[in-house]
Structures are given as structure tokens and as C-alpha cells.
N, C-alpha and C. Protein backbone atom coordinates (compact mmCIF):
# COMPACT_ATOMS: atom_id res chain seq x y z
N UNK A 1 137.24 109.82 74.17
CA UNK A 1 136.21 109.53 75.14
C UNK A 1 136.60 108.31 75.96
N UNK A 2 136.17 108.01 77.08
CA UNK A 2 136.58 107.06 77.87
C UNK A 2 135.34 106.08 77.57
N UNK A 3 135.72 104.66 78.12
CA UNK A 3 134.80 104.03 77.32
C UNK A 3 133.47 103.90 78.68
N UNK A 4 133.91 104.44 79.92
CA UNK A 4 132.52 104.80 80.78
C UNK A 4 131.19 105.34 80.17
N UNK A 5 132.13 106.69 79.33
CA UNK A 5 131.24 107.61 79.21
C UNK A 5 130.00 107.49 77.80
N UNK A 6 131.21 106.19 76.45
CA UNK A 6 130.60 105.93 75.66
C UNK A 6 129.66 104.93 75.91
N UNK A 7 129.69 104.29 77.19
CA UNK A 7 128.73 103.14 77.27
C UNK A 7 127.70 103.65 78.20
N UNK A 8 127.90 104.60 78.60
CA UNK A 8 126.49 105.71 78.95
C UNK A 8 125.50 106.29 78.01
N UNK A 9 126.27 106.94 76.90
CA UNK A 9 125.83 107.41 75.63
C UNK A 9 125.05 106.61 75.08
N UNK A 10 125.89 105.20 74.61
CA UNK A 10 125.33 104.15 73.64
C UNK A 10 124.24 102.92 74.28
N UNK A 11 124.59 102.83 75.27
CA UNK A 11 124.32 101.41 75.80
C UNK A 11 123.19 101.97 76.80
N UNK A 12 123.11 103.08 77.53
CA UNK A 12 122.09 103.14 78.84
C UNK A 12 120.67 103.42 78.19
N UNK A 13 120.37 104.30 76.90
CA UNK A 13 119.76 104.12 75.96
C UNK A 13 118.70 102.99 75.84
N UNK A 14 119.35 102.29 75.01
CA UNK A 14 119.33 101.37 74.16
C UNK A 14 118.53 100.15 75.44
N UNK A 15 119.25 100.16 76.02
CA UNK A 15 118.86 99.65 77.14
C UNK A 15 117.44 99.52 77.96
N UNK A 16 117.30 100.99 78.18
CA UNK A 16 115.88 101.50 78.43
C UNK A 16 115.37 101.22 77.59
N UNK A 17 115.52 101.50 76.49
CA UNK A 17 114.35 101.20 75.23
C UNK A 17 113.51 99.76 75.63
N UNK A 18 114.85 98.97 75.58
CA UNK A 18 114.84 97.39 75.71
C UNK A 18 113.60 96.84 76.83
N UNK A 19 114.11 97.54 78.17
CA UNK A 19 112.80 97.57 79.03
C UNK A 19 111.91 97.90 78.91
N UNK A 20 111.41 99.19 78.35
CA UNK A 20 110.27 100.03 77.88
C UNK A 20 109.88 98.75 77.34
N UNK A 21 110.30 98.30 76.58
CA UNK A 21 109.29 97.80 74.92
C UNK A 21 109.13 96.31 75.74
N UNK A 22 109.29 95.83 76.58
CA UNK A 22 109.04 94.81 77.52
C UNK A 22 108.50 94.65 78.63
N UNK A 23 108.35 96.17 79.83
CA UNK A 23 107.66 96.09 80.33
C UNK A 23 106.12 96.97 80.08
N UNK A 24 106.00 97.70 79.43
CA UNK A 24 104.81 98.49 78.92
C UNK A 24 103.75 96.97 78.70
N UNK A 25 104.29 96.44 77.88
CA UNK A 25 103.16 95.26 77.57
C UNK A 25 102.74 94.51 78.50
N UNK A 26 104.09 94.25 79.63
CA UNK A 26 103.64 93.36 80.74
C UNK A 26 102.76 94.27 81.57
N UNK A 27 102.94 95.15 82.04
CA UNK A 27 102.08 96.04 82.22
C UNK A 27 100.57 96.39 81.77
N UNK A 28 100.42 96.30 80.84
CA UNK A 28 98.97 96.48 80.19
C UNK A 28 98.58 95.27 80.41
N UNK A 29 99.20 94.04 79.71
CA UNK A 29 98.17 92.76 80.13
C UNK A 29 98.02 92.30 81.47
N UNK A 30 98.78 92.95 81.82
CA UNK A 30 98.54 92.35 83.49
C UNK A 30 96.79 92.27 84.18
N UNK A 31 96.70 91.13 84.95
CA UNK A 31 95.53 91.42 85.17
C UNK A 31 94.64 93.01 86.02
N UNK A 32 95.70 93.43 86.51
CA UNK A 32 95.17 95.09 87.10
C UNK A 32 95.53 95.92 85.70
N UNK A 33 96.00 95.38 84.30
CA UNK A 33 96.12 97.03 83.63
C UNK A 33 94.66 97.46 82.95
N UNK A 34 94.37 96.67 81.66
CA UNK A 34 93.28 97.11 80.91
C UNK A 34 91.88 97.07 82.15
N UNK A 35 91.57 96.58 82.70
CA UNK A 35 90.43 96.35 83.65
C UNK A 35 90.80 98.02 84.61
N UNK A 36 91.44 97.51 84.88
CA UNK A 36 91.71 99.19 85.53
C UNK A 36 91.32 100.41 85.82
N UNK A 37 92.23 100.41 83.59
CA UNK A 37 91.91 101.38 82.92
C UNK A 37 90.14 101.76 82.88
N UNK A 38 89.70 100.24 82.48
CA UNK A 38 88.29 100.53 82.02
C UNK A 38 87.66 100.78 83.66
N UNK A 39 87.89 100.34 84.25
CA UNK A 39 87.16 100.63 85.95
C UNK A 39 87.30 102.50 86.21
N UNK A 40 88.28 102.85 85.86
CA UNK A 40 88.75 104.71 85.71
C UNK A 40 88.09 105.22 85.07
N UNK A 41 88.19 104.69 83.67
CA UNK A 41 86.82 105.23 82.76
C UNK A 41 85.60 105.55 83.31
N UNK A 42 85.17 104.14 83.68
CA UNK A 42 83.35 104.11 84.32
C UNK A 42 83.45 105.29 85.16
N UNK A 43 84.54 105.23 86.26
CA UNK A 43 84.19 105.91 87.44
C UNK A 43 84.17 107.52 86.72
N UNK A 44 84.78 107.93 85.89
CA UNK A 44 84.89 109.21 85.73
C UNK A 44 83.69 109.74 84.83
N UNK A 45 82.99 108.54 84.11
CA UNK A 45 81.87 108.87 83.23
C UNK A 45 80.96 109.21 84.83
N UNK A 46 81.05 108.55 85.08
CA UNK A 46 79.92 108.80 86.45
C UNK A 46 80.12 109.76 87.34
N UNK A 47 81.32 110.02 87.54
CA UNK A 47 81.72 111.72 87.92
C UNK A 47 81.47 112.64 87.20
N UNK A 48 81.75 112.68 86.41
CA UNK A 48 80.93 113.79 85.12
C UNK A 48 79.23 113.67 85.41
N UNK A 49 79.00 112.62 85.24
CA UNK A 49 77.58 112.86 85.25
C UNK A 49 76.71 113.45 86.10
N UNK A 50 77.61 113.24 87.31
CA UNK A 50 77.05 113.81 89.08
C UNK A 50 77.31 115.00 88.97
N UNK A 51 79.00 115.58 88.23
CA UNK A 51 78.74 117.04 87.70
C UNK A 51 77.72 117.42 87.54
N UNK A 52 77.24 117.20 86.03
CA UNK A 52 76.49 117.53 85.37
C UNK A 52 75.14 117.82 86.08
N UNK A 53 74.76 116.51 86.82
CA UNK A 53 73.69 117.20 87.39
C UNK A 53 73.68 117.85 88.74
N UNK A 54 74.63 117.97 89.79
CA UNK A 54 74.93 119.22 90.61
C UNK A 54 74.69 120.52 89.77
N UNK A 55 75.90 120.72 88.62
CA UNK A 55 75.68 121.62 88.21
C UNK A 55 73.86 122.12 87.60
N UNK A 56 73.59 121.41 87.58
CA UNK A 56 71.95 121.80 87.16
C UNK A 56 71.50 121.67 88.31
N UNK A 57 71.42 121.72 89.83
CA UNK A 57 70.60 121.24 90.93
C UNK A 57 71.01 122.68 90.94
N UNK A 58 72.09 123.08 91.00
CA UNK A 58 73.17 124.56 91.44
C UNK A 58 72.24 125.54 90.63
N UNK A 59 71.70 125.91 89.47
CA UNK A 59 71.68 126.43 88.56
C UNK A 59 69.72 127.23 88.66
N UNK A 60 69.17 125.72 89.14
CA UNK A 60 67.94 126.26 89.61
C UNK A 60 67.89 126.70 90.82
N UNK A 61 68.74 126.22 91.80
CA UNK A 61 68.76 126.60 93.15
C UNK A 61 68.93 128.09 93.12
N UNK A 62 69.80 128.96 92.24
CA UNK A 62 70.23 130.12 92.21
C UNK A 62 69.15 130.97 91.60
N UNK A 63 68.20 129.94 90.64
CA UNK A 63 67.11 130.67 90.00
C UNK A 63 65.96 131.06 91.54
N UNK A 64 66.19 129.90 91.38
CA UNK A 64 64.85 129.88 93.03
C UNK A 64 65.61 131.31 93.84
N UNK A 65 66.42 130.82 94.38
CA UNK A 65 66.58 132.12 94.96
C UNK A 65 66.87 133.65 94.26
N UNK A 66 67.07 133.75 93.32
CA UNK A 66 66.81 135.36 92.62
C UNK A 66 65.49 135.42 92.64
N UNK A 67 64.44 134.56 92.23
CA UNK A 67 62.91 134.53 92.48
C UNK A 67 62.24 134.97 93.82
N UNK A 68 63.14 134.62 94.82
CA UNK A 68 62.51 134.93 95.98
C UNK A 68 63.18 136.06 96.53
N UNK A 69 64.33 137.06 95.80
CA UNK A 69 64.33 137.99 96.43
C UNK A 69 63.77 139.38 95.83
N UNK A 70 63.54 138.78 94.40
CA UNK A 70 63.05 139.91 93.68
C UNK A 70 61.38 139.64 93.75
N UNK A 71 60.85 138.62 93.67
CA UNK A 71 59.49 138.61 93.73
C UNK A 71 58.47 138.47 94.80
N UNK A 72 57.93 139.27 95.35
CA UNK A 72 56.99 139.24 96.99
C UNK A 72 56.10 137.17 96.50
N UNK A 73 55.25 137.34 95.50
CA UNK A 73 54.31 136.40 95.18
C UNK A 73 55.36 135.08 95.70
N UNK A 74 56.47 135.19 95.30
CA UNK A 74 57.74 133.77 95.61
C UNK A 74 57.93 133.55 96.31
N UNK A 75 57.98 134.63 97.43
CA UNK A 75 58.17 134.56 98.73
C UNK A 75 56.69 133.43 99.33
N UNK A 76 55.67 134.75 99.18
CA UNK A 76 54.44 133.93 99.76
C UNK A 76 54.23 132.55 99.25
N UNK A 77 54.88 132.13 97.83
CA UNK A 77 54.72 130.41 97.67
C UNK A 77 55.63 129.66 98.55
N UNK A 78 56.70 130.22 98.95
CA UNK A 78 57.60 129.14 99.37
C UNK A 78 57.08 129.51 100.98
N UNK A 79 56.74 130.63 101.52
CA UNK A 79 56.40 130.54 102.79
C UNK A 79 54.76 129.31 103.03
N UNK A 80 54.44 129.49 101.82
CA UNK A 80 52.71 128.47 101.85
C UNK A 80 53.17 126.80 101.82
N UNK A 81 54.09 126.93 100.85
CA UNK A 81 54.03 125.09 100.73
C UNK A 81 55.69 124.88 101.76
N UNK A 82 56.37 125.66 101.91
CA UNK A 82 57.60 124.85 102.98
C UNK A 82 57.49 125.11 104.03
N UNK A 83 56.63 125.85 104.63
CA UNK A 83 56.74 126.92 105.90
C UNK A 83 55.28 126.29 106.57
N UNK A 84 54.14 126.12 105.40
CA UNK A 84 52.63 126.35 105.75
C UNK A 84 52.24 127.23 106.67
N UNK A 85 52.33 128.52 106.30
CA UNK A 85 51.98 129.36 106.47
C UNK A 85 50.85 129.79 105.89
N UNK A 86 50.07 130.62 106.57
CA UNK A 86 48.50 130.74 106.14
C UNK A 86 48.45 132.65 106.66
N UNK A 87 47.05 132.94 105.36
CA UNK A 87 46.93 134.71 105.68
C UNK A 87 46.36 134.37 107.07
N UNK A 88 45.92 135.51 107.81
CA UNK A 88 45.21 135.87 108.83
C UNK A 88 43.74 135.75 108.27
N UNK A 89 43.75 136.04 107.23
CA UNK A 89 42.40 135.99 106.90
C UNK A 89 41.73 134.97 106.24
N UNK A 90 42.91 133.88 106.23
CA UNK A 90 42.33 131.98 105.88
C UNK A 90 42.02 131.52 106.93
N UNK A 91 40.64 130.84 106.56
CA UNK A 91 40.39 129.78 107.31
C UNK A 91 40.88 127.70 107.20
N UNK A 92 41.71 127.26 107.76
CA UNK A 92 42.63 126.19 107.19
C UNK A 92 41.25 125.33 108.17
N UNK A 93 41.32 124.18 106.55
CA UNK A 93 40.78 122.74 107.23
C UNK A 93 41.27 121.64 107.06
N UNK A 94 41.66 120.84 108.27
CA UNK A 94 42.32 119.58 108.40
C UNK A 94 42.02 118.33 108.02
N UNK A 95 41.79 117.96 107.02
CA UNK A 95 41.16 116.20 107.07
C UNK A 95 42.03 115.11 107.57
N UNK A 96 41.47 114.51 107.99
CA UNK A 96 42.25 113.05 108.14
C UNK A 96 42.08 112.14 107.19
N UNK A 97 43.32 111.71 107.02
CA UNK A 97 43.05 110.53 105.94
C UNK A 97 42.92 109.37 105.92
């Protein structure tokens, strides 16, 4: 073997290791590592959580609407309280407040 190739083998290694195990730590204590980390954390607990409740905003939204295409009565609630819509045959009274 030429001794290029053994000090590639042996030494480039060994070497890395050497950095690894020296900069990993400088790295973590640094003032941007652990704070960071924990700032990533928060943010992703709080992404999950906005999941979580999209996914439930999503979930009734889809209920509401199967309700209103299968049921006439659903219809007439959401046309009464979002629409205010009234029968022909109500008489509507206005108060002031």
C-alpha cells in the first residue's frame, strides 16, 4: 500500500471522529443550540395543536354540510339564522334596542 492511501484509511477517520466529538458539543452549547431546539419544540407543539383543531373545525364543517343536503328542516335553519329569511306567512317584528 502506498502510504497516501494508508493515511486515508487510518488517519481521515480517526480524524473526523476527533472533530465530531468536539464540535457536536460546541454546537449544542452554543447559545443558538439547546434554546433552539426547545423554540422548535414549542413551535411544533403549537402546530399540532392548530392541526388538531382545523382538523375538528374540518370535521363539523363536513357534518354541517351533509346536514344540509340531506335534510330540508337544515336547510330552513341555516336559511333563518344566516340568511334571515322568513315564511311568507310570518309576520317579523323589529325592536330597537
Amino acid at each position: 500500500m502506498t502510504s497516501g492511501k494508508l493515511l486515508v484509511q487510518r488517519v481521515l477517520p480517526i480524524a473526523i471522529l476527533v472533530l465530531a466529538v468536539v464540535a457536536v458539543p460546541v454546537m449544542i452549547l452554543a447559545p443558538g443550540g439547546v434554546q433552539r431546539l426547545d423554540n422548535l419544540e414549542k413551535e411544533k407543539r403549537s402546530s399540532d395543536a392548530e392541526v388538531t383543531r382545523l382538523t375538528e373545525q374540518i370535521r363539523q364543517l363536513r357534518a354541517q354540510v351533509k346536514r344540509v343536503k340531506d335534510d330540508p328542516a337544515a336547510v330552513e335553519q341555516v336559511a333563518r339564522d344566516e340568511l334571515g329569511l322568513v315564511r311568507q306567512t310570518e309576520i317579523v317584528f323589529q325592536f330597537k334596542q
